[in-house]
C-alpha atoms as a PDB file:
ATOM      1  CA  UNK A   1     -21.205 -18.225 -18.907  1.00  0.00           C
ATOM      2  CA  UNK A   2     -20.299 -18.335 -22.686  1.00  0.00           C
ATOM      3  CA  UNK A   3     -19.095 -15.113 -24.281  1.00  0.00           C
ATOM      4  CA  UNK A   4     -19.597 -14.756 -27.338  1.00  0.00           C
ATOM      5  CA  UNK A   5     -17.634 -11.240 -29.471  1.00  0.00           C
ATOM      6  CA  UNK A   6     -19.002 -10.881 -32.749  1.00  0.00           C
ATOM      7  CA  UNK A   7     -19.117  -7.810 -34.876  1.00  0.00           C
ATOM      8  CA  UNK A   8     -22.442  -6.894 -37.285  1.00  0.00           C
ATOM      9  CA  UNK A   9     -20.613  -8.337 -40.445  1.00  0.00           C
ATOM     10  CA  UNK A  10     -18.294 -11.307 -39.545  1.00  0.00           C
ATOM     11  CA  UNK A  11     -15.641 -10.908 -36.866  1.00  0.00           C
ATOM     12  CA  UNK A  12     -12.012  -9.858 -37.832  1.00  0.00           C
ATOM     13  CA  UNK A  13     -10.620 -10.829 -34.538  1.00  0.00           C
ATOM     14  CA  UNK A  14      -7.178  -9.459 -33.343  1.00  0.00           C
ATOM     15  CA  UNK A  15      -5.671 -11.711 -30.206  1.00  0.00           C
ATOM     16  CA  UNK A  16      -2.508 -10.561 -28.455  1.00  0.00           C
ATOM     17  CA  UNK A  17      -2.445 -13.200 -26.326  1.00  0.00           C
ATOM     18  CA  UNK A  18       0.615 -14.539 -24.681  1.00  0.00           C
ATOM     19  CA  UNK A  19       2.149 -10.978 -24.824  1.00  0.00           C
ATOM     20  CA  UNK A  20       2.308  -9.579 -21.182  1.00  0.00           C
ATOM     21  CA  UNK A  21       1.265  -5.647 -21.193  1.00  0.00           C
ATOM     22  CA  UNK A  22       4.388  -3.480 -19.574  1.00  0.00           C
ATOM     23  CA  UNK A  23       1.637  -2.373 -17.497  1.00  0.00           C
ATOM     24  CA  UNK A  24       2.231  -0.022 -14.223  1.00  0.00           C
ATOM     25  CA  UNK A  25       4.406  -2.303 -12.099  1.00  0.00           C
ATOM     26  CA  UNK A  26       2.939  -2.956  -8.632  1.00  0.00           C
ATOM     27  CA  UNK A  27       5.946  -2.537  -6.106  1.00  0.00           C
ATOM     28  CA  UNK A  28       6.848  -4.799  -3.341  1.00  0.00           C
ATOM     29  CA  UNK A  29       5.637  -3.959   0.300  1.00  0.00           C
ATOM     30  CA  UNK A  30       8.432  -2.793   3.027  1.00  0.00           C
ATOM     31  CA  UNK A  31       7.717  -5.354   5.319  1.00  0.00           C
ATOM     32  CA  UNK A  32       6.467  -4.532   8.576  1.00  0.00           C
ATOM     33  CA  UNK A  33       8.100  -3.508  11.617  1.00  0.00           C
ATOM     34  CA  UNK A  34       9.257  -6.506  14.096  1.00  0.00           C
ATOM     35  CA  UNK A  35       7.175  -6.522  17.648  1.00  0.00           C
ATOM     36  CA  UNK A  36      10.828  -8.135  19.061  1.00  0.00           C
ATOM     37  CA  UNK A  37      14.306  -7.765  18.392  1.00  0.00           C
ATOM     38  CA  UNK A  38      17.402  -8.912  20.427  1.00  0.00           C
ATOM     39  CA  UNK A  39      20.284  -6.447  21.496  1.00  0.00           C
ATOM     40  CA  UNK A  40      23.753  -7.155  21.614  1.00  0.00           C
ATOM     41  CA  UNK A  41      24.567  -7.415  24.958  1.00  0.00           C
ATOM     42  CA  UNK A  42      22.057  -9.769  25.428  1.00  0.00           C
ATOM     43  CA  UNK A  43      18.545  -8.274  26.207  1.00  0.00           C
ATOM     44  CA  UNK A  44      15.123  -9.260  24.716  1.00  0.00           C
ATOM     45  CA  UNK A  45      12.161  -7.014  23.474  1.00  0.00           C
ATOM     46  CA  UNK A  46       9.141  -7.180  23.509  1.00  0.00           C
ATOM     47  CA  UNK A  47       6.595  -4.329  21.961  1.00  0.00           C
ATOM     48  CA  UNK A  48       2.955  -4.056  22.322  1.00  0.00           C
ATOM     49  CA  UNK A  49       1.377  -1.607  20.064  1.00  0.00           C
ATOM     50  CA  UNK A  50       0.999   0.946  18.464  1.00  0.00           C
ATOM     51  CA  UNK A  51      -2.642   1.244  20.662  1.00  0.00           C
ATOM     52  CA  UNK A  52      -4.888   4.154  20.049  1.00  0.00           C
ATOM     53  CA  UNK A  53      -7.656   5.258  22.593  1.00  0.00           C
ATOM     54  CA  UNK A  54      -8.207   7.794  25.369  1.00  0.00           C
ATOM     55  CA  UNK A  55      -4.732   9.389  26.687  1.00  0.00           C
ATOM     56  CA  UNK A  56      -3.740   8.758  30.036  1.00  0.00           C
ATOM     57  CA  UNK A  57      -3.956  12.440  30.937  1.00  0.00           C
ATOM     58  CA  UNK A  58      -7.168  14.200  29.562  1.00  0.00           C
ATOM     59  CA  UNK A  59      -6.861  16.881  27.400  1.00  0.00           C
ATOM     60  CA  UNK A  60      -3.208  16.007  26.288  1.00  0.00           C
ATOM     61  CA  UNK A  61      -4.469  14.441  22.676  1.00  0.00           C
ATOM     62  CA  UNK A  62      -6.632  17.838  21.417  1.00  0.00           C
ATOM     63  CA  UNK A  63     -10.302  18.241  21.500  1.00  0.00           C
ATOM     64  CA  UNK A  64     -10.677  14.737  20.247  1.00  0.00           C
ATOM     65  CA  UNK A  65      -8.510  12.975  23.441  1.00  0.00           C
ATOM     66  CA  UNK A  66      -7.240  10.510  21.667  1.00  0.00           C
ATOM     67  CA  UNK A  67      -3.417   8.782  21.480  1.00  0.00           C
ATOM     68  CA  UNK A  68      -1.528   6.273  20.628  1.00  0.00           C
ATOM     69  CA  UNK A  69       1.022   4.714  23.011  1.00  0.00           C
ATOM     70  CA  UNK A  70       3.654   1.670  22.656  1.00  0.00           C
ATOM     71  CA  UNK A  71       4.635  -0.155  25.554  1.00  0.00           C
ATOM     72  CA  UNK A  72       8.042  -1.913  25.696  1.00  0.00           C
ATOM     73  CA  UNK A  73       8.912  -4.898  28.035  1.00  0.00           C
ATOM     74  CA  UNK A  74      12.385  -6.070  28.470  1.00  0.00           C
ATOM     75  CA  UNK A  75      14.076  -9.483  29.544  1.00  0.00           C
ATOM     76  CA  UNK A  76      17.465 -11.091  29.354  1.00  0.00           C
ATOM     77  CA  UNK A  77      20.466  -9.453  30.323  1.00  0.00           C
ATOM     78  CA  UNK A  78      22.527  -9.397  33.078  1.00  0.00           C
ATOM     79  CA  UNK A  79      20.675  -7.568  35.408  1.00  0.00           C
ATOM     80  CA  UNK A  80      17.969  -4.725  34.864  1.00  0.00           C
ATOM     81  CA  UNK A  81      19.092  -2.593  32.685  1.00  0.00           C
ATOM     82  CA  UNK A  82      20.529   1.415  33.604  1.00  0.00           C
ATOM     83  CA  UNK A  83      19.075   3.067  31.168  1.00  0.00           C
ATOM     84  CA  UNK A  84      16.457   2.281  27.821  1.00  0.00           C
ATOM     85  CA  UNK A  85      15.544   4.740  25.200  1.00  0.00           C
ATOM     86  CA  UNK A  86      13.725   4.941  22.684  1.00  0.00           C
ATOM     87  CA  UNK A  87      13.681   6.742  18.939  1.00  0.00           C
ATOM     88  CA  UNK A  88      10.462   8.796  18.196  1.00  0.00           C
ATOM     89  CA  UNK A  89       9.051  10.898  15.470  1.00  0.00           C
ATOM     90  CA  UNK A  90      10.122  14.557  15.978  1.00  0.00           C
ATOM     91  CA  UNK A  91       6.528  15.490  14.657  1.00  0.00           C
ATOM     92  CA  UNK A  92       5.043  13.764  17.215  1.00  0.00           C
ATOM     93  CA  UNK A  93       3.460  15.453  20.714  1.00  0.00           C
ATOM     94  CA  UNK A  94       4.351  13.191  23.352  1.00  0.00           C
ATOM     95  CA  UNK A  95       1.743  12.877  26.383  1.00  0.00           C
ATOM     96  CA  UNK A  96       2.802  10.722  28.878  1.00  0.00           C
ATOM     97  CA  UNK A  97       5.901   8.052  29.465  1.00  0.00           C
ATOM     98  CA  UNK A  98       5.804   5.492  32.173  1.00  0.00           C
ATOM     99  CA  UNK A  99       7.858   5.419  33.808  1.00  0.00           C
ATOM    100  CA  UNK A 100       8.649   9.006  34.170  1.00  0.00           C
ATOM    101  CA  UNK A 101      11.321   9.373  31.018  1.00  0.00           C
ATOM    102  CA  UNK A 102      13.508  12.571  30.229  1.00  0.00           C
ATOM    103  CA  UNK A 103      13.090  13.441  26.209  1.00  0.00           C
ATOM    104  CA  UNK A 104      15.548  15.437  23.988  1.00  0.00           C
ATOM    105  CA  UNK A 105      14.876  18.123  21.675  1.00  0.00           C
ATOM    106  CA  UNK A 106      15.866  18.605  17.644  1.00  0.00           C
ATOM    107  CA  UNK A 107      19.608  17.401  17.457  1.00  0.00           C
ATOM    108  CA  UNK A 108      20.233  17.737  20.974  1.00  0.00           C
ATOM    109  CA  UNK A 109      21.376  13.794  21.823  1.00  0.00           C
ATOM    110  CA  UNK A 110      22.039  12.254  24.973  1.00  0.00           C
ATOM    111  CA  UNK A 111      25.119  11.090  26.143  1.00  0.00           C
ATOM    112  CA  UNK A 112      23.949   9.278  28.557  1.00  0.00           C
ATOM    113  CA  UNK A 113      23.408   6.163  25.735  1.00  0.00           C
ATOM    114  CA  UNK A 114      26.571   7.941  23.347  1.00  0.00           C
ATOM    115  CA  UNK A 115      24.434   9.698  20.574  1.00  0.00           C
ATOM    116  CA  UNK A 116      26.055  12.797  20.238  1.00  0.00           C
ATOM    117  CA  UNK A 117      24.362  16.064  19.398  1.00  0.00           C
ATOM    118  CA  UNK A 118      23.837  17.318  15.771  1.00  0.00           C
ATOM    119  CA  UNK A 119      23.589  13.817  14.900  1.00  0.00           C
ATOM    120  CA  UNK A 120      19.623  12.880  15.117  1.00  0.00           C
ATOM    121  CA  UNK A 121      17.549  15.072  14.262  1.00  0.00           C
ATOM    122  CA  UNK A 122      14.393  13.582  12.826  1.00  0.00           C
ATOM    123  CA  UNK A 123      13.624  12.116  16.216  1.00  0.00           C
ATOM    124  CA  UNK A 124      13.704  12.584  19.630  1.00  0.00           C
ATOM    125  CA  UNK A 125      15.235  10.695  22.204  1.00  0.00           C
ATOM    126  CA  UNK A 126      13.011   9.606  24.765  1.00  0.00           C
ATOM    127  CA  UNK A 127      15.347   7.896  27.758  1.00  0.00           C
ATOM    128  CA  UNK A 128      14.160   5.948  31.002  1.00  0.00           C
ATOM    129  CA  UNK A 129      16.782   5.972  33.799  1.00  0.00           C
ATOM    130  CA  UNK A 130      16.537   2.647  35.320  1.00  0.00           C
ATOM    131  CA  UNK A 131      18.919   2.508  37.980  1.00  0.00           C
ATOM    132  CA  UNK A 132      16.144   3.193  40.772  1.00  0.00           C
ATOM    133  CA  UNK A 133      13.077   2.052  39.332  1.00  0.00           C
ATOM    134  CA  UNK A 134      14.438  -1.509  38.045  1.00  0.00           C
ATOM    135  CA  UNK A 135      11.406  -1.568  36.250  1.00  0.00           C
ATOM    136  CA  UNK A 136      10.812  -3.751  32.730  1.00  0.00           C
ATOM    137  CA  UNK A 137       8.624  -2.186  31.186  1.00  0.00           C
ATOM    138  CA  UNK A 138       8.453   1.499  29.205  1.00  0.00           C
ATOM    139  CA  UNK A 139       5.568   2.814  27.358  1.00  0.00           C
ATOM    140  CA  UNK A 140       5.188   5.738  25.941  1.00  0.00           C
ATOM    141  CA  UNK A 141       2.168   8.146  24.308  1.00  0.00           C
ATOM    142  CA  UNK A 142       1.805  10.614  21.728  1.00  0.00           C
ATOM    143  CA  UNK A 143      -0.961  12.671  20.694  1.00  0.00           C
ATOM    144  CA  UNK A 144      -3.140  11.470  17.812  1.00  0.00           C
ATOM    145  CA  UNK A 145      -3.824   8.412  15.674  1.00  0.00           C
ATOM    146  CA  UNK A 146      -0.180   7.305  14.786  1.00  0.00           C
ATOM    147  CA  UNK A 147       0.586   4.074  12.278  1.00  0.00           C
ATOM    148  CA  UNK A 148       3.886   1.652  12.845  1.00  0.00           C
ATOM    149  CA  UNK A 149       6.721   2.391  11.591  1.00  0.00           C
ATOM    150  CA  UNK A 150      10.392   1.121  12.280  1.00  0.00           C
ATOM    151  CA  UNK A 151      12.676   2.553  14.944  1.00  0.00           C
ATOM    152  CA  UNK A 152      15.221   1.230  17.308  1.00  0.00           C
ATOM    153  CA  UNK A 153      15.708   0.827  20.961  1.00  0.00           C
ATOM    154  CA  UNK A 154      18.917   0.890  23.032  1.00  0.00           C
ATOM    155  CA  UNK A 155      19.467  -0.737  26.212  1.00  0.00           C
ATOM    156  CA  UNK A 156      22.288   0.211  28.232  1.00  0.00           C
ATOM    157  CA  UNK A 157      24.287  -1.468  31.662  1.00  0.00           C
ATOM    158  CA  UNK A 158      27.162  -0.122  33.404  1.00  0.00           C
ATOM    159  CA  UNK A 159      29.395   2.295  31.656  1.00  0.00           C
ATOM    160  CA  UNK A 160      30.067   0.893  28.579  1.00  0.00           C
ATOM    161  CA  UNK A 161      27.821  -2.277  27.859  1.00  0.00           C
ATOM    162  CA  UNK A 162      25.551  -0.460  25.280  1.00  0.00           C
ATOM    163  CA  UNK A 163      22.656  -2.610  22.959  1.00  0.00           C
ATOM    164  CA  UNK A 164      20.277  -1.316  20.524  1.00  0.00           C
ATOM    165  CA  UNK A 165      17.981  -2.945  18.175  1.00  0.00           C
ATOM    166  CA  UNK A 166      15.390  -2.441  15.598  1.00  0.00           C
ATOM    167  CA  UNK A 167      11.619  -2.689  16.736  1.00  0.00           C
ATOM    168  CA  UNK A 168       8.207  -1.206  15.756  1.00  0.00           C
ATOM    169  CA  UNK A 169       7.481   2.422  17.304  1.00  0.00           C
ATOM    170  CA  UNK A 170       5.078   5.252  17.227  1.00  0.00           C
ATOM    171  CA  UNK A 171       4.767   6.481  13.162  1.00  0.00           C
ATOM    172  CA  UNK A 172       3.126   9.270  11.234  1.00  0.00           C
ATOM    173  CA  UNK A 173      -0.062  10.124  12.496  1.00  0.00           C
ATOM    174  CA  UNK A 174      -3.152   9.133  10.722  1.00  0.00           C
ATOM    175  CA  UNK A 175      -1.041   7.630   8.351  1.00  0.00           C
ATOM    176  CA  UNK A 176       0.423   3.938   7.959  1.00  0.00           C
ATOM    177  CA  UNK A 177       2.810   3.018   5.524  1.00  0.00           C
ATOM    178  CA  UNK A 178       2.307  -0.685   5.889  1.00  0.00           C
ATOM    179  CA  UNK A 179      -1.179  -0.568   4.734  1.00  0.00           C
ATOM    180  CA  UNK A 180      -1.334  -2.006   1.172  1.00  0.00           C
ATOM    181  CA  UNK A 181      -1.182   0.617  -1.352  1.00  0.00           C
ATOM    182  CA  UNK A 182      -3.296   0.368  -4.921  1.00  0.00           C
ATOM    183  CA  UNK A 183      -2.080   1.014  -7.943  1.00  0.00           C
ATOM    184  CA  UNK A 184      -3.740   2.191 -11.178  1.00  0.00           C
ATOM    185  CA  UNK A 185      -3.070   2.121 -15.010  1.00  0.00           C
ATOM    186  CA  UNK A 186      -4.693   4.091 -17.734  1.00  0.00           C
ATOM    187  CA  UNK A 187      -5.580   2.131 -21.301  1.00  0.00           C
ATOM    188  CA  UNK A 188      -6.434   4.596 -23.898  1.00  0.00           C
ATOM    189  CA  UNK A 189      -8.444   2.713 -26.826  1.00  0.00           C
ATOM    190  CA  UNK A 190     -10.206   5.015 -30.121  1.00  0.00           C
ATOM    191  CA  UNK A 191     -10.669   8.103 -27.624  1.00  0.00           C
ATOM    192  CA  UNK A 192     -11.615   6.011 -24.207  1.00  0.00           C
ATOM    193  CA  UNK A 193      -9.775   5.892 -21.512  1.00  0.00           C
ATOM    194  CA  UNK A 194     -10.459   3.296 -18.422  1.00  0.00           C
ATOM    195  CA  UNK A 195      -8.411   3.095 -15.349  1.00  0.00           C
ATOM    196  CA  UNK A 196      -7.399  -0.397 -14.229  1.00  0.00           C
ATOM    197  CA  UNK A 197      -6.600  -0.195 -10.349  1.00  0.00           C
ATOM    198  CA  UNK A 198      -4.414  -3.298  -8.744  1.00  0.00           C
ATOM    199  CA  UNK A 199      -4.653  -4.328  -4.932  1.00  0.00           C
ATOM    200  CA  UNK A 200      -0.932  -4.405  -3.416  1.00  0.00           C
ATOM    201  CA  UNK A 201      -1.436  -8.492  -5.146  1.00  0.00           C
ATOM    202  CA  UNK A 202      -1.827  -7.433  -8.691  1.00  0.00           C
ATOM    203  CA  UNK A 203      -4.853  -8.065  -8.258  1.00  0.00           C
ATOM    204  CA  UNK A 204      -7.880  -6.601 -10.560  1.00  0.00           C
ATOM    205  CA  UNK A 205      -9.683  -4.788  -8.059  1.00  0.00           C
ATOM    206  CA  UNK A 206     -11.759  -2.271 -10.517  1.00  0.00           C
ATOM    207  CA  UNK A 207     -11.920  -0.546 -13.728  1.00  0.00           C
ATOM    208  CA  UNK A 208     -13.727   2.607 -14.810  1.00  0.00           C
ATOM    209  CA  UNK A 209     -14.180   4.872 -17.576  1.00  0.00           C
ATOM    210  CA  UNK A 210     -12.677   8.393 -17.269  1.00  0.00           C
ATOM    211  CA  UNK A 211     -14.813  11.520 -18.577  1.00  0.00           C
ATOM    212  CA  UNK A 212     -13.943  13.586 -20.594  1.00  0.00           C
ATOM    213  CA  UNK A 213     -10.950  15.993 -19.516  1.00  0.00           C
ATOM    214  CA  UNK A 214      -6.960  16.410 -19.913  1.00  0.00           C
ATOM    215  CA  UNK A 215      -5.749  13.225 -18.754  1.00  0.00           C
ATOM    216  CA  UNK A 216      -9.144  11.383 -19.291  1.00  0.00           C
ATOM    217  CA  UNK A 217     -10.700   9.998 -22.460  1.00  0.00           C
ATOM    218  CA  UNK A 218     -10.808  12.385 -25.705  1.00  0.00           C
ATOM    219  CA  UNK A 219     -14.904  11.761 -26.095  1.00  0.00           C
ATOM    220  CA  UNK A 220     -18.033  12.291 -23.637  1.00  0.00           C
ATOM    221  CA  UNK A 221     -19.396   9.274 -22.144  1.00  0.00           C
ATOM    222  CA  UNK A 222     -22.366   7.695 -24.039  1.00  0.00           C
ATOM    223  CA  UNK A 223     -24.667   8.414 -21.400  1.00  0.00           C
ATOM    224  CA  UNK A 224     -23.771  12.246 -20.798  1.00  0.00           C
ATOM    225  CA  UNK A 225     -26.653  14.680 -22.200  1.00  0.00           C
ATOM    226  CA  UNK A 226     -26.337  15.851 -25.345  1.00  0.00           C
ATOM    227  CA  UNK A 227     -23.564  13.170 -26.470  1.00  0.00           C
ATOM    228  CA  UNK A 228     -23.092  11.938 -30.266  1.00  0.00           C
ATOM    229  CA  UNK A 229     -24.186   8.285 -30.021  1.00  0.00           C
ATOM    230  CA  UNK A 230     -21.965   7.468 -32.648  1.00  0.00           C
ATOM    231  CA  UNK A 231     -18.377   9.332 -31.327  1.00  0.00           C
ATOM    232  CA  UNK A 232     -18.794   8.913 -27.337  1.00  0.00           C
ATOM    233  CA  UNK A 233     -17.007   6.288 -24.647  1.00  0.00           C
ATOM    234  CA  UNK A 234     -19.700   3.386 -23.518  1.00  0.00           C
ATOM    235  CA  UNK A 235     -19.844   2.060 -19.883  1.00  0.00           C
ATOM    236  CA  UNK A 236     -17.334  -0.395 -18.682  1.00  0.00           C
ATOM    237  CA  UNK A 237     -18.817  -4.084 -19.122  1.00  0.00           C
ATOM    238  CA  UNK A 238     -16.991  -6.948 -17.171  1.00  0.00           C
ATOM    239  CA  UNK A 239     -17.502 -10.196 -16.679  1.00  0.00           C
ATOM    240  CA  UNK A 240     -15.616 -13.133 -15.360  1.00  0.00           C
ATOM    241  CA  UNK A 241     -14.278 -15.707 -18.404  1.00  0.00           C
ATOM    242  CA  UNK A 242     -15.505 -19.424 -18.726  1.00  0.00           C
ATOM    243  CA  UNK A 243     -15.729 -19.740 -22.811  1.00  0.00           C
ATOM    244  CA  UNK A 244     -14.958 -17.819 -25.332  1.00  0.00           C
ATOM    245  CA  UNK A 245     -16.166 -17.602 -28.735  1.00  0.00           C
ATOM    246  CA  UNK A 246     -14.102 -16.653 -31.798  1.00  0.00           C
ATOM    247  CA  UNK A 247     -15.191 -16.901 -35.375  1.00  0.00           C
ATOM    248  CA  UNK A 248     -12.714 -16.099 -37.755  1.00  0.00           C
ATOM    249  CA  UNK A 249     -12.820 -14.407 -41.392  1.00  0.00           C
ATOM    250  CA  UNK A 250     -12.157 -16.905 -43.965  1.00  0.00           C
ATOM    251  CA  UNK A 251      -9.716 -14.447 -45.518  1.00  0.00           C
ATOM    252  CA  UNK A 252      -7.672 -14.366 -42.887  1.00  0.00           C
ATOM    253  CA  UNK A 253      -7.392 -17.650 -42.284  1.00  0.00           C
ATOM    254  CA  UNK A 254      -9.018 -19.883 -44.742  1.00  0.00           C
ATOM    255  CA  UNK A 255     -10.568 -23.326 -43.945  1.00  0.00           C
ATOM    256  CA  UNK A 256      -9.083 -25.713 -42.393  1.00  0.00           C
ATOM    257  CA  UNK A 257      -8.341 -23.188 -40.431  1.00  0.00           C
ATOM    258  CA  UNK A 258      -5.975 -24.616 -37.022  1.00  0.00           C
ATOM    259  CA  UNK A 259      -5.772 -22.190 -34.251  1.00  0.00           C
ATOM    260  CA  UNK A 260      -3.892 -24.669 -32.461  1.00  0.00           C
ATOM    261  CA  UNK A 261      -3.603 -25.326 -28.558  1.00  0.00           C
ATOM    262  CA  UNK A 262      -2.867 -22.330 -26.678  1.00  0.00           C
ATOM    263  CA  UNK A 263      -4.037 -20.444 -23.483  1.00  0.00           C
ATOM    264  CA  UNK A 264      -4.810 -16.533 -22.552  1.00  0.00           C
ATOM    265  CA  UNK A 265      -2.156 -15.123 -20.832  1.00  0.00           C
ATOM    266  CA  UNK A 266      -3.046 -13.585 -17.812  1.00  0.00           C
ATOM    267  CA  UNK A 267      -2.942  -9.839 -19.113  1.00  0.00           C
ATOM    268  CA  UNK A 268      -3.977 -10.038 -22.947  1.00  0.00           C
ATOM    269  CA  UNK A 269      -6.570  -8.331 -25.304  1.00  0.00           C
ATOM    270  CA  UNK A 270      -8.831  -8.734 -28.418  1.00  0.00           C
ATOM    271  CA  UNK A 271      -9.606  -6.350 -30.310  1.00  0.00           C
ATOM    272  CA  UNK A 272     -13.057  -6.423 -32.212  1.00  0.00           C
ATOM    273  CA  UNK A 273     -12.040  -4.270 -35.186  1.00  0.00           C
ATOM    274  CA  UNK A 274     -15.235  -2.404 -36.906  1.00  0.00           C
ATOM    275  CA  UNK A 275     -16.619  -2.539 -34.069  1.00  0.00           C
ATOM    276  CA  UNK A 276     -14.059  -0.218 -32.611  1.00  0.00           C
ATOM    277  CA  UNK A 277     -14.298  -1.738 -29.161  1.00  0.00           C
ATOM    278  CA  UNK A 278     -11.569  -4.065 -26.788  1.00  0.00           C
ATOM    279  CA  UNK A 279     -11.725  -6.512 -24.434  1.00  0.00           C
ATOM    280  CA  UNK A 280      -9.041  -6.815 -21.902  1.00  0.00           C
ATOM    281  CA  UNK A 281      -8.794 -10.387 -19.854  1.00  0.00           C
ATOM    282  CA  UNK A 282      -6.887 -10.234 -16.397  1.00  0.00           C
ATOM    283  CA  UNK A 283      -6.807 -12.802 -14.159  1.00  0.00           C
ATOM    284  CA  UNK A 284      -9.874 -14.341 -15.897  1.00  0.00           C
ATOM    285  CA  UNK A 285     -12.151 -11.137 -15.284  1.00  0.00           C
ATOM    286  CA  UNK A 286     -12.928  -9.587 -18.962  1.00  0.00           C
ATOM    287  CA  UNK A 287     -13.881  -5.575 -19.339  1.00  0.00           C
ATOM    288  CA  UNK A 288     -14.713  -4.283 -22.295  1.00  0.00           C
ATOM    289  CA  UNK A 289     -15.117  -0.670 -23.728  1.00  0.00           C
ATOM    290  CA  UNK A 290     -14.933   1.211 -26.985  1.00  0.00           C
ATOM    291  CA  UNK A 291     -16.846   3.840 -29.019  1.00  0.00           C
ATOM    292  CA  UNK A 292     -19.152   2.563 -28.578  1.00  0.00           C
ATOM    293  CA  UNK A 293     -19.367  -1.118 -28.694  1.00  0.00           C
ATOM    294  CA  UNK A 294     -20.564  -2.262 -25.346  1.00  0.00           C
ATOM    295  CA  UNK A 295     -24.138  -2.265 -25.040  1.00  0.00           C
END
């Protein structure tokens, strides 16, 4: 579509183009926790998981019986491995381990794999001894809808040939960090504020007009009861950009007058003076707002 942005007179236009806004900064992602990792003394991991559904014993996950469980497989090595452990949220309510595992409390440790007491505290220790069961795989189930997050695994053999390594685990329930997070900037322009919100991309994913209120814009909205017409916010309009318009005041620039070659950056704005409204261009999606230009 074309766009033309013309004010009643002639248009005084404004562009700050080419000037990138200092908006809110949208922060990197943690990347996500592995599903393998290799030990030191030579073992392989495998995770599948975090699964929610039923638990494995009804009536362990609260009136709505539901858990999330991780299940572990280990290869490699020597031989089967003595004892594995695992790290896991001290918040969480643990259900059910297979096979049978023993599980520490705050701070207590486990020698058995070297981690002394008074030294983890934000987890607990939840240890599979592997000498008669030989088995290769270790799962175990908390309580709850739990998100990934990060944790490590140690694998021991013999006395003193001890491997750990970090691998996804059992995280915060019903919460998970790794799911992208939006974030949101506020543009104040003659009384009107609208919120810009970015995917985790930078990407334009919606802007509104605040009401009136500490925080929000200083005027009502046009279309609130009882509003002056002439001192209130109008609606967001957007639109995505294929032409735009401008026609210039000959005293500003007198003809000939030579814009020359140029291009929008990708965050700019013009600014449609008497008209006391602004257009903001991201990513080739224009909004507008003012008091109260948009119609």
């Amino acid at each position: 579509m074309a766009m033309r942005i013309q004010d009643k007179a002639f248009l005084s236009c404004t562009i700050l183009a080419g000037v990138l806004l200092a908006a809110a900064g949208v922060m990197a992602a943690d990347p996500p926790p592995p599903p393998f990792c290799n030990t030191a003394n030579g073992y392989h991991i495998e995770a599948v998981g975090p699964t929610s559904g039923p638990c494995n014993l009804s009536g362990t996950g609260g009136a709505s019986n539901t858990c999330t469980s991780i299940e572990y497989t280990i290869s490699g090595g020597t031989a089967s491995p003595d004892h594995v452990a695992a790290f896991v949220r001290a918040e969480a309510t643990l259900t059910f381990t297979a096979p049978v595992a023993s599980v520490s409390t705050d701070c207590e440790g486990d020698p058995a794999i070297g981690v002394a007491a008074d030294v983890v505290c934000h987890e607990h220790l939840v240890r599979w001894n592997n000498q008669q069961t030989k088995a290769d795989k270790f799962g175990v189930e908390a309580s709850g809808t739990r998100g990934p997050i990060t944790t490590s695994l140690v694998v021991k053999k013999g006395r003193s040939s001890v491997g750990s390594c970090k691998i996804v685990g059992l995280g915060f329930e019903g919460v998970n960090p790794f799911k992208p997070l939006a974030k949101f900037e506020d543009v104040k322009f003659k009384g009107c504020t609208v919120r810009f919100t970015f995917d985790s991309s930078g990407g334009l994913g919606s802007a509104v007009l605040l009401g009136q209120s500490p925080g929000g814009s200083d005027k009502p909205k046009c279309s609130d009861p009882g509003s002056d017409q002439d001192n209130c916010c109008s609606e967001v309009i957007s639109a995505n950009l294929d032409k735009l318009s401008l026609k210039l005041d000959p005293s500003v620039c007198p003809a000939p007058c030579e814009l020359g070659p140029g291009a929008f950056a990708t965050d700019s704005y013009i600014s449609t003076g008497s008209n006391s409204c602004t257009t903001r261009i991201i990513g080739g999606r224009l909004t507008t707002w003012g008091s109260p230009c948009p119609q």
